[in-house]
PDB file of N, CA and C in Angstrom:
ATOM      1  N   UNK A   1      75.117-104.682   2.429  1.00  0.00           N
ATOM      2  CA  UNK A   1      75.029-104.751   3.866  1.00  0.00           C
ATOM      3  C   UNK A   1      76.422-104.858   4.494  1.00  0.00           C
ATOM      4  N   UNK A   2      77.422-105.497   4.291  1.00  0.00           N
ATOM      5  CA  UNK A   2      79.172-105.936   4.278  1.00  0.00           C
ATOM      6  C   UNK A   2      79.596-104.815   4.476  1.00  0.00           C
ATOM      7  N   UNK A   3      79.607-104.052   3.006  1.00  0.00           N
ATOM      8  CA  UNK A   3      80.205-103.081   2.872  1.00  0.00           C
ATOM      9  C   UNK A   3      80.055-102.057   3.307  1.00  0.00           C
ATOM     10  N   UNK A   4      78.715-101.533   4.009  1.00  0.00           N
ATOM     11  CA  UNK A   4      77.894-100.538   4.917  1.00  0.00           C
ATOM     12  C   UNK A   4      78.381-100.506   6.605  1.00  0.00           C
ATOM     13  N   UNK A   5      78.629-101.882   7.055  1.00  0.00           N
ATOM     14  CA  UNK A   5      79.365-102.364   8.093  1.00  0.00           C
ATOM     15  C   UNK A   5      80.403-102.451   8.297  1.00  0.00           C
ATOM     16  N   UNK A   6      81.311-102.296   7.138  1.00  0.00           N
ATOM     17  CA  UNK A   6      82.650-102.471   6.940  1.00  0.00           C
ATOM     18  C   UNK A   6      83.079-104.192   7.616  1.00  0.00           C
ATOM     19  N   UNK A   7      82.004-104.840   6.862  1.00  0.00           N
ATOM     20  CA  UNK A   7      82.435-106.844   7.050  1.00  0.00           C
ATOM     21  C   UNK A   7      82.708-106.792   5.733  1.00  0.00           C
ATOM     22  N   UNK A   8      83.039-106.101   4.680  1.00  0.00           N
ATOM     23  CA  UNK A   8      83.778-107.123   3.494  1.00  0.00           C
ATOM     24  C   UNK A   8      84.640-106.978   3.416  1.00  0.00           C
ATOM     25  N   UNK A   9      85.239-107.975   2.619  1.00  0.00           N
ATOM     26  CA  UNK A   9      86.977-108.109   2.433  1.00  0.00           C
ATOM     27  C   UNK A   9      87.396-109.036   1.247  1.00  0.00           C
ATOM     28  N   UNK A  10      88.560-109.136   0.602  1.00  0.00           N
ATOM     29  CA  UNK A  10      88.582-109.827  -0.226  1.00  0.00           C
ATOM     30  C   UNK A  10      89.786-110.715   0.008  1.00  0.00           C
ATOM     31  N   UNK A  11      89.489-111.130   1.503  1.00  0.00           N
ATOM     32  CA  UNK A  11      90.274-112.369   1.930  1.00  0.00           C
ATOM     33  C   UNK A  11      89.687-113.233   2.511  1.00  0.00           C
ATOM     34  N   UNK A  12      89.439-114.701   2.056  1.00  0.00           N
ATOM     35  CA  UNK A  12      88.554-115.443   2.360  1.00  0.00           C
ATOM     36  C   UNK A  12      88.772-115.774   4.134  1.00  0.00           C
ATOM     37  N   UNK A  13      87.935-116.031   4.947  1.00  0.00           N
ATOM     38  CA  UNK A  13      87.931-116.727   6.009  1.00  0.00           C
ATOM     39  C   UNK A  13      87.010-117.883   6.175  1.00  0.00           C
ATOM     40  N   UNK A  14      87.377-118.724   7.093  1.00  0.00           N
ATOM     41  CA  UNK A  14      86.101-119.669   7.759  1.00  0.00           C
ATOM     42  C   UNK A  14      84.932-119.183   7.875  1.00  0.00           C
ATOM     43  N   UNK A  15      83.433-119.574   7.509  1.00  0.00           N
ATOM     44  CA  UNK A  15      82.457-118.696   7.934  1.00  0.00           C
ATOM     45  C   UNK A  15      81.859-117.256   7.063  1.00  0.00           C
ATOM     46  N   UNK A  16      82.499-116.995   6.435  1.00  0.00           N
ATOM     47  CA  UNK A  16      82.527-115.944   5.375  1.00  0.00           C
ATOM     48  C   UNK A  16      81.359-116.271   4.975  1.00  0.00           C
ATOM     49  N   UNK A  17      80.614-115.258   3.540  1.00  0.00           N
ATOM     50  CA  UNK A  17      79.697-115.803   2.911  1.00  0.00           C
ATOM     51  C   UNK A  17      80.308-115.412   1.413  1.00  0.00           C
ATOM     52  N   UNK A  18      80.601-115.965   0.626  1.00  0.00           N
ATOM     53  CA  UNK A  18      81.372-115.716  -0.433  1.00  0.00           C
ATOM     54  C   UNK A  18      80.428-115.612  -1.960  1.00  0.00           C
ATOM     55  N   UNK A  19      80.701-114.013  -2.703  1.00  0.00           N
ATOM     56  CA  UNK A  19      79.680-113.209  -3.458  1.00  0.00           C
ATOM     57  C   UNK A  19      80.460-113.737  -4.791  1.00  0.00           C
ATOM     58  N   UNK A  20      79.453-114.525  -5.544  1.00  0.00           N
ATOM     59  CA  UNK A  20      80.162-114.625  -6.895  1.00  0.00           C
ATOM     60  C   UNK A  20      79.192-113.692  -7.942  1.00  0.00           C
ATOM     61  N   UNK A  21      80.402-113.733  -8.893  1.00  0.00           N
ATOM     62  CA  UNK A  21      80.212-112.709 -10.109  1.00  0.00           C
ATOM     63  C   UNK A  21      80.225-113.054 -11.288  1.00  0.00           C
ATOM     64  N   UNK A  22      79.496-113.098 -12.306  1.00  0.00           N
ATOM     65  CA  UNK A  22      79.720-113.753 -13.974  1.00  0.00           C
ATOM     66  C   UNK A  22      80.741-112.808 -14.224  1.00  0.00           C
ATOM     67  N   UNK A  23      80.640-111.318 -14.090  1.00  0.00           N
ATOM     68  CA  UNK A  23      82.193-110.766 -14.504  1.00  0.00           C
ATOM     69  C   UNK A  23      83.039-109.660 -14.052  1.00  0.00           C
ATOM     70  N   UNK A  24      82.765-110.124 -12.662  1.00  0.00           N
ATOM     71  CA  UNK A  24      84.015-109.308 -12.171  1.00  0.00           C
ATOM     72  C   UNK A  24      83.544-108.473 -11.705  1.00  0.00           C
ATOM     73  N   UNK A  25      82.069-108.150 -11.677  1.00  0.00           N
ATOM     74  CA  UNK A  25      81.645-106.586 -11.434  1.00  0.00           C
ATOM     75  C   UNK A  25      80.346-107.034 -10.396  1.00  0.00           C
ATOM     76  N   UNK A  26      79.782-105.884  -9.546  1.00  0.00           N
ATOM     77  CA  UNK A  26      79.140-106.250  -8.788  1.00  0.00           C
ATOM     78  C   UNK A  26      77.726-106.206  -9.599  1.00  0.00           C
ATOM     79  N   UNK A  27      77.149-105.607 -10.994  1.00  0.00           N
ATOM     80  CA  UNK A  27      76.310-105.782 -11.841  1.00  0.00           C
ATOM     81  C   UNK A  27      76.416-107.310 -12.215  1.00  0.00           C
ATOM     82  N   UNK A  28      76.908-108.104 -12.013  1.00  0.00           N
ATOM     83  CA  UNK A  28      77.302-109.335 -12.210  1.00  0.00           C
ATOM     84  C   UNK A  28      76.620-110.405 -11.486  1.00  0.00           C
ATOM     85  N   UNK A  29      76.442-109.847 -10.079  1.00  0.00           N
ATOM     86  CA  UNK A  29      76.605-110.680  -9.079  1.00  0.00           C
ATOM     87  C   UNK A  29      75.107-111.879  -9.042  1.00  0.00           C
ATOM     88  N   UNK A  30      75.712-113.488  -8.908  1.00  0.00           N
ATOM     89  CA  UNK A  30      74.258-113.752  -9.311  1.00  0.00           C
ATOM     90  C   UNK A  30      74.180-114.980  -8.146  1.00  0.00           C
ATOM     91  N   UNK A  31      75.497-115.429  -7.133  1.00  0.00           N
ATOM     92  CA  UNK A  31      75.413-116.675  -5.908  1.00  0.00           C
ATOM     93  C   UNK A  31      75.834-116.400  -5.125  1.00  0.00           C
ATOM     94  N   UNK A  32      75.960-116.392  -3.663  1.00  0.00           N
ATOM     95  CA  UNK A  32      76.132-116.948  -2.846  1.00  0.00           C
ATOM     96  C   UNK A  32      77.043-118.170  -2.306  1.00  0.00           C
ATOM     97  N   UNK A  33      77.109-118.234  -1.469  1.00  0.00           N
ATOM     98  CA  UNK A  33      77.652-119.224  -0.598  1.00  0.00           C
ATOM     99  C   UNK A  33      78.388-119.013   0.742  1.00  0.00           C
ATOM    100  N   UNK A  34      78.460-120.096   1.688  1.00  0.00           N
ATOM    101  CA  UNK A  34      79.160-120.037   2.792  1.00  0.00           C
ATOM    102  C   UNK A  34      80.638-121.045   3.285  1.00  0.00           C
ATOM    103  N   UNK A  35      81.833-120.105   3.291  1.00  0.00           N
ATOM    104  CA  UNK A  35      83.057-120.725   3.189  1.00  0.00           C
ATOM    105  C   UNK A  35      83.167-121.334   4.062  1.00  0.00           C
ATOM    106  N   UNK A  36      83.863-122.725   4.162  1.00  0.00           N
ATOM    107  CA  UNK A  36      84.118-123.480   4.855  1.00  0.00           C
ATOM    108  C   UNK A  36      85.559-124.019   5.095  1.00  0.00           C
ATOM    109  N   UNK A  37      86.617-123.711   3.841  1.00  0.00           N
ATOM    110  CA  UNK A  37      87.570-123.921   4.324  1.00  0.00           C
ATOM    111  C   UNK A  37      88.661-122.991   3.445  1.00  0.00           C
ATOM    112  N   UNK A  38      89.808-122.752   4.201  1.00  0.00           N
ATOM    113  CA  UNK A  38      90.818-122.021   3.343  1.00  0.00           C
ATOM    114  C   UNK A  38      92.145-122.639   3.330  1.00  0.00           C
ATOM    115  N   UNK A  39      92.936-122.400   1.940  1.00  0.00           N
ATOM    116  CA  UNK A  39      94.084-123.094   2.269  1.00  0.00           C
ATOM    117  C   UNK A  39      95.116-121.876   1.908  1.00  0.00           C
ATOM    118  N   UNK A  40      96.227-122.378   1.441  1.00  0.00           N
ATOM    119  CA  UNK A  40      97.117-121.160   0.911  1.00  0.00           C
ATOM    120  C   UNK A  40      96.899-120.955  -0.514  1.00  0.00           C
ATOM    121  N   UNK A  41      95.911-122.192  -1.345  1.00  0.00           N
ATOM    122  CA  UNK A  41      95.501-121.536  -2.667  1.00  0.00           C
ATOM    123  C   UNK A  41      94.266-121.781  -3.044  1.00  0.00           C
ATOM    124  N   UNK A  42      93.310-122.679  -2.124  1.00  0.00           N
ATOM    125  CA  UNK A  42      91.914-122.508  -2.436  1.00  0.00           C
ATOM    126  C   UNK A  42      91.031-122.036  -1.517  1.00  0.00           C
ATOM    127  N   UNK A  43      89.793-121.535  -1.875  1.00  0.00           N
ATOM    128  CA  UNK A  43      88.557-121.695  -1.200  1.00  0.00           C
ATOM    129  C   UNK A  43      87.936-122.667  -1.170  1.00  0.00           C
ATOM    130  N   UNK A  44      87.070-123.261  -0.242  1.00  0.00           N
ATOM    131  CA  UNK A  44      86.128-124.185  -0.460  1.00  0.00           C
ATOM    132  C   UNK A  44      84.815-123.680   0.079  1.00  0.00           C
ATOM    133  N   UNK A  45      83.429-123.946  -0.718  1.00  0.00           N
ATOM    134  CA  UNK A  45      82.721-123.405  -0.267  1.00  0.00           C
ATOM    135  C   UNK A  45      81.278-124.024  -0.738  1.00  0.00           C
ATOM    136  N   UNK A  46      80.374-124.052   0.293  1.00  0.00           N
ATOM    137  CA  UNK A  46      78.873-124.772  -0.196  1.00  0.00           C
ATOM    138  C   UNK A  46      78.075-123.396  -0.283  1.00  0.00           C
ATOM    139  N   UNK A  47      77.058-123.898  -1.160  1.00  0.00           N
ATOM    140  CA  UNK A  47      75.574-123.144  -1.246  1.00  0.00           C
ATOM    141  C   UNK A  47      74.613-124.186  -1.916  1.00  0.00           C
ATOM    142  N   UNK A  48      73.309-123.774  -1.755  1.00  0.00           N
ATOM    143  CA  UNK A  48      72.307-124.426  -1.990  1.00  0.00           C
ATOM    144  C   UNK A  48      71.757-123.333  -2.771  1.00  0.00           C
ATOM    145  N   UNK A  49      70.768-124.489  -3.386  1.00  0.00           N
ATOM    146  CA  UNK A  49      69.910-123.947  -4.807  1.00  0.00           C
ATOM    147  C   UNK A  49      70.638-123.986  -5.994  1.00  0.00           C
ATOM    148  N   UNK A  50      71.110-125.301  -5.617  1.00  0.00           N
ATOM    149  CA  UNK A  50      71.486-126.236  -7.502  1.00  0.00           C
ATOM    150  C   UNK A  50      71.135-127.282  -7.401  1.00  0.00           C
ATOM    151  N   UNK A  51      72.221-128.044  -8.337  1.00  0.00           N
ATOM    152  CA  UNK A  51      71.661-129.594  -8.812  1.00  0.00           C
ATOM    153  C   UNK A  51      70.544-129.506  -9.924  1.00  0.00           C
ATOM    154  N   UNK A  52      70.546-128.722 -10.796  1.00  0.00           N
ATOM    155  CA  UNK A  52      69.153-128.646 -11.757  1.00  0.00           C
ATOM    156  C   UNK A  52      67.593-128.665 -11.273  1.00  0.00           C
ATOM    157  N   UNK A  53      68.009-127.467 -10.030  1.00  0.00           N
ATOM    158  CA  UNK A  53      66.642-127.484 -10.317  1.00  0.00           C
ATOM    159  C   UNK A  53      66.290-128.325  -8.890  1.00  0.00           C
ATOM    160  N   UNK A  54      66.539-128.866  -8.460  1.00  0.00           N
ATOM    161  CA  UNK A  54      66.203-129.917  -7.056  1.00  0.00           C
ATOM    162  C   UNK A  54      66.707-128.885  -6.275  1.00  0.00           C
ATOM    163  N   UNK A  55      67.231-128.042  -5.924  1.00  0.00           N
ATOM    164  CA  UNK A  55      67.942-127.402  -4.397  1.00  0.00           C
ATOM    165  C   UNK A  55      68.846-127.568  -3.538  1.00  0.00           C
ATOM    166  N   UNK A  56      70.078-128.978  -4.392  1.00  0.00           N
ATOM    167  CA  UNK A  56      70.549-129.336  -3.995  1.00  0.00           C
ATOM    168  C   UNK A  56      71.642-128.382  -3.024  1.00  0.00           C
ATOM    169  N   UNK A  57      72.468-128.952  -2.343  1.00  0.00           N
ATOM    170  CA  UNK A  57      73.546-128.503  -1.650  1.00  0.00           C
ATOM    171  C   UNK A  57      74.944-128.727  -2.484  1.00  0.00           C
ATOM    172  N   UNK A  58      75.727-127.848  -2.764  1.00  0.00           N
ATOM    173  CA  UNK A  58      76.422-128.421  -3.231  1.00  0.00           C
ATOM    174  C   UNK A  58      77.915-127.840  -2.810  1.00  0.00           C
ATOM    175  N   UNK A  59      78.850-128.863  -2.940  1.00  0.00           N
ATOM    176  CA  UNK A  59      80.356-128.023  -2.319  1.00  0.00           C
ATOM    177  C   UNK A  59      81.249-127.523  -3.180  1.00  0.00           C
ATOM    178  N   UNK A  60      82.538-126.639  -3.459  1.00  0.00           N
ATOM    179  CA  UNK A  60      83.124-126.076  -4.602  1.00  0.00           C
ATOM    180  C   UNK A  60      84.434-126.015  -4.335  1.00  0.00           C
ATOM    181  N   UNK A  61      85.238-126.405  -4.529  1.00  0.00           N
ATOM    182  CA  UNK A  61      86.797-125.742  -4.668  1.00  0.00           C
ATOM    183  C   UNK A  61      87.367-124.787  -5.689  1.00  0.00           C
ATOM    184  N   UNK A  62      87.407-124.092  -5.243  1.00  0.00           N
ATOM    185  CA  UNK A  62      88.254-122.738  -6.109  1.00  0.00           C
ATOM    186  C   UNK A  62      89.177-122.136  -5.652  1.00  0.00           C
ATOM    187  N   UNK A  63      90.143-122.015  -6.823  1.00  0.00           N
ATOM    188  CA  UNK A  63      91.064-121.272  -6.675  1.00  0.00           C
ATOM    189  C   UNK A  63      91.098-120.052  -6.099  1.00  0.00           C
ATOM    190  N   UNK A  64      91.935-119.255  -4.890  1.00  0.00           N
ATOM    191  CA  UNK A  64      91.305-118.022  -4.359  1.00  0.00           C
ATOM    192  C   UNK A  64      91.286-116.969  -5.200  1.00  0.00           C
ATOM    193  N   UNK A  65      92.145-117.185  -6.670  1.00  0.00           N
ATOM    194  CA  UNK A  65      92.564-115.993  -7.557  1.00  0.00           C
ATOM    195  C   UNK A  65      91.167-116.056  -8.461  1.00  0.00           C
ATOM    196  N   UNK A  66      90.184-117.197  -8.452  1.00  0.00           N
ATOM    197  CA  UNK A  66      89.206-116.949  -9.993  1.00  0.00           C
ATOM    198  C   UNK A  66      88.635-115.898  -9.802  1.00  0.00           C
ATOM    199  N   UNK A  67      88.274-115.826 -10.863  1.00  0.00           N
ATOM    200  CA  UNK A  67      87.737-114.235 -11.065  1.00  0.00           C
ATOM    201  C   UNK A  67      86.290-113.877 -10.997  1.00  0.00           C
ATOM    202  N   UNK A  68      85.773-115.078 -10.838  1.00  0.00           N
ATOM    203  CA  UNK A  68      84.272-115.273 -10.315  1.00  0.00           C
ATOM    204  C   UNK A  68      84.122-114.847  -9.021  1.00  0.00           C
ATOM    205  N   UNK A  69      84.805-114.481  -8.269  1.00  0.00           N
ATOM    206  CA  UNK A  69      84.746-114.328  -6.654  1.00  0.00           C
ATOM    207  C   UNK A  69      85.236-113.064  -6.465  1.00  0.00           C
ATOM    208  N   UNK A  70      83.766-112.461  -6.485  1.00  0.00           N
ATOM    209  CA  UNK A  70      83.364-111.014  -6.183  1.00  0.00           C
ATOM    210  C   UNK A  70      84.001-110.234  -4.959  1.00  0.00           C
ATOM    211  N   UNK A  71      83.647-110.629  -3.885  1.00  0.00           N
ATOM    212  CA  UNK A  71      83.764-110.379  -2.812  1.00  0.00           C
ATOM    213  C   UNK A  71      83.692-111.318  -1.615  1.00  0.00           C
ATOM    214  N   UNK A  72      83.927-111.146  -0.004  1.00  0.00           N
ATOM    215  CA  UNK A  72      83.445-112.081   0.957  1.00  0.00           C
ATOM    216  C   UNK A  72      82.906-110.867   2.252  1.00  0.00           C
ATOM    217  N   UNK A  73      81.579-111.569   2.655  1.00  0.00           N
ATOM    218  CA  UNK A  73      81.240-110.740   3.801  1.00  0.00           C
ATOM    219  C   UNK A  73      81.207-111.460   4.736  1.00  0.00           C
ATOM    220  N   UNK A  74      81.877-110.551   5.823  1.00  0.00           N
ATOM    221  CA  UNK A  74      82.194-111.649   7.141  1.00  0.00           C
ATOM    222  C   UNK A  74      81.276-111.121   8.380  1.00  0.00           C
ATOM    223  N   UNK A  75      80.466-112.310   8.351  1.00  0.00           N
ATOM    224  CA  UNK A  75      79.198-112.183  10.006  1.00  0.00           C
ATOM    225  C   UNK A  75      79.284-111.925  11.053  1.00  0.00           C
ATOM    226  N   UNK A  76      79.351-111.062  11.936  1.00  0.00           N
ATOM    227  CA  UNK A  76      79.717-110.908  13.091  1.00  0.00           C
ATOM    228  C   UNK A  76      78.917-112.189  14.291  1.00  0.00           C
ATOM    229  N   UNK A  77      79.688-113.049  13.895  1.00  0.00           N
ATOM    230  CA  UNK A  77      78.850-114.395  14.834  1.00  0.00           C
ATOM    231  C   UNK A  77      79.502-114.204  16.065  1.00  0.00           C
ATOM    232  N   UNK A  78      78.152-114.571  16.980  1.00  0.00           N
ATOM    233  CA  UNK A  78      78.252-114.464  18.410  1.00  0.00           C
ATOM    234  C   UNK A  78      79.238-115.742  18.640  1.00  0.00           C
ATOM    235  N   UNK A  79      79.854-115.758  20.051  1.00  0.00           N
ATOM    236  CA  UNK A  79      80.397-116.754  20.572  1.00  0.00           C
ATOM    237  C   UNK A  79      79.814-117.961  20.656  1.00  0.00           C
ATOM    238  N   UNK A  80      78.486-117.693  20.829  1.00  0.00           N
ATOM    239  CA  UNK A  80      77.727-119.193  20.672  1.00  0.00           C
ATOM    240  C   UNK A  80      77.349-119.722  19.594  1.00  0.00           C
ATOM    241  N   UNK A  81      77.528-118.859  18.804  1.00  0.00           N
ATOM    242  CA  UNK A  81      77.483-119.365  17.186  1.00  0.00           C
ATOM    243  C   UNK A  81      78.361-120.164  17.109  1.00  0.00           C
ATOM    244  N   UNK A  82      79.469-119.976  17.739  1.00  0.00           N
ATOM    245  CA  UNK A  82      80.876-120.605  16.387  1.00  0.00           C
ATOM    246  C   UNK A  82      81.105-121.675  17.744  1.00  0.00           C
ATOM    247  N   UNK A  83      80.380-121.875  18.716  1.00  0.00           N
ATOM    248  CA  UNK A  83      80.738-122.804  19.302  1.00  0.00           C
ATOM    249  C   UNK A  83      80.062-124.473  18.860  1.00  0.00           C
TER     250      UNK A  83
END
């Protein structure tokens, strides 16, 4: 859908939804998540549907270089969204 729209990119932003990969490839691709913060060397980012099994929420720091991190598609949120 990102890439059809021309919203992906492989530079993280605020708000993003960030596509992980077991290896690198989009045959890979198996989570989700929504970025929340960027620095000059990590991502940070939550998704839900872990914790074993409960659904938990959970938050992540990663490095922006791992290699688990497929892609990012960025939402065209309205103004009242991001307010």
């Amino acid at each position: 859908y990102f890439k059809a729209k021309q919203r992906n990119t492989s530079i993280a932003h605020y708000g993003d939804v960030i596509f992980l990969s077991k290896n690198g490839k989009r045959s890979g691709l198996y989570h989700t998540g929504i970025v929340y913060k960027v620095d000059a060397k990590y991502v940070y980012w939550e998704a839900g549907n872990e914790g074993g099994g409960h659904g938990a929420v959970k938050k992540h720091k990663w490095l922006k270089t791992n290699k688990k991190i497929f892609a990012y598609g960025r939402p065209r949120y309205t103004e009242e969204a991001a307010a």
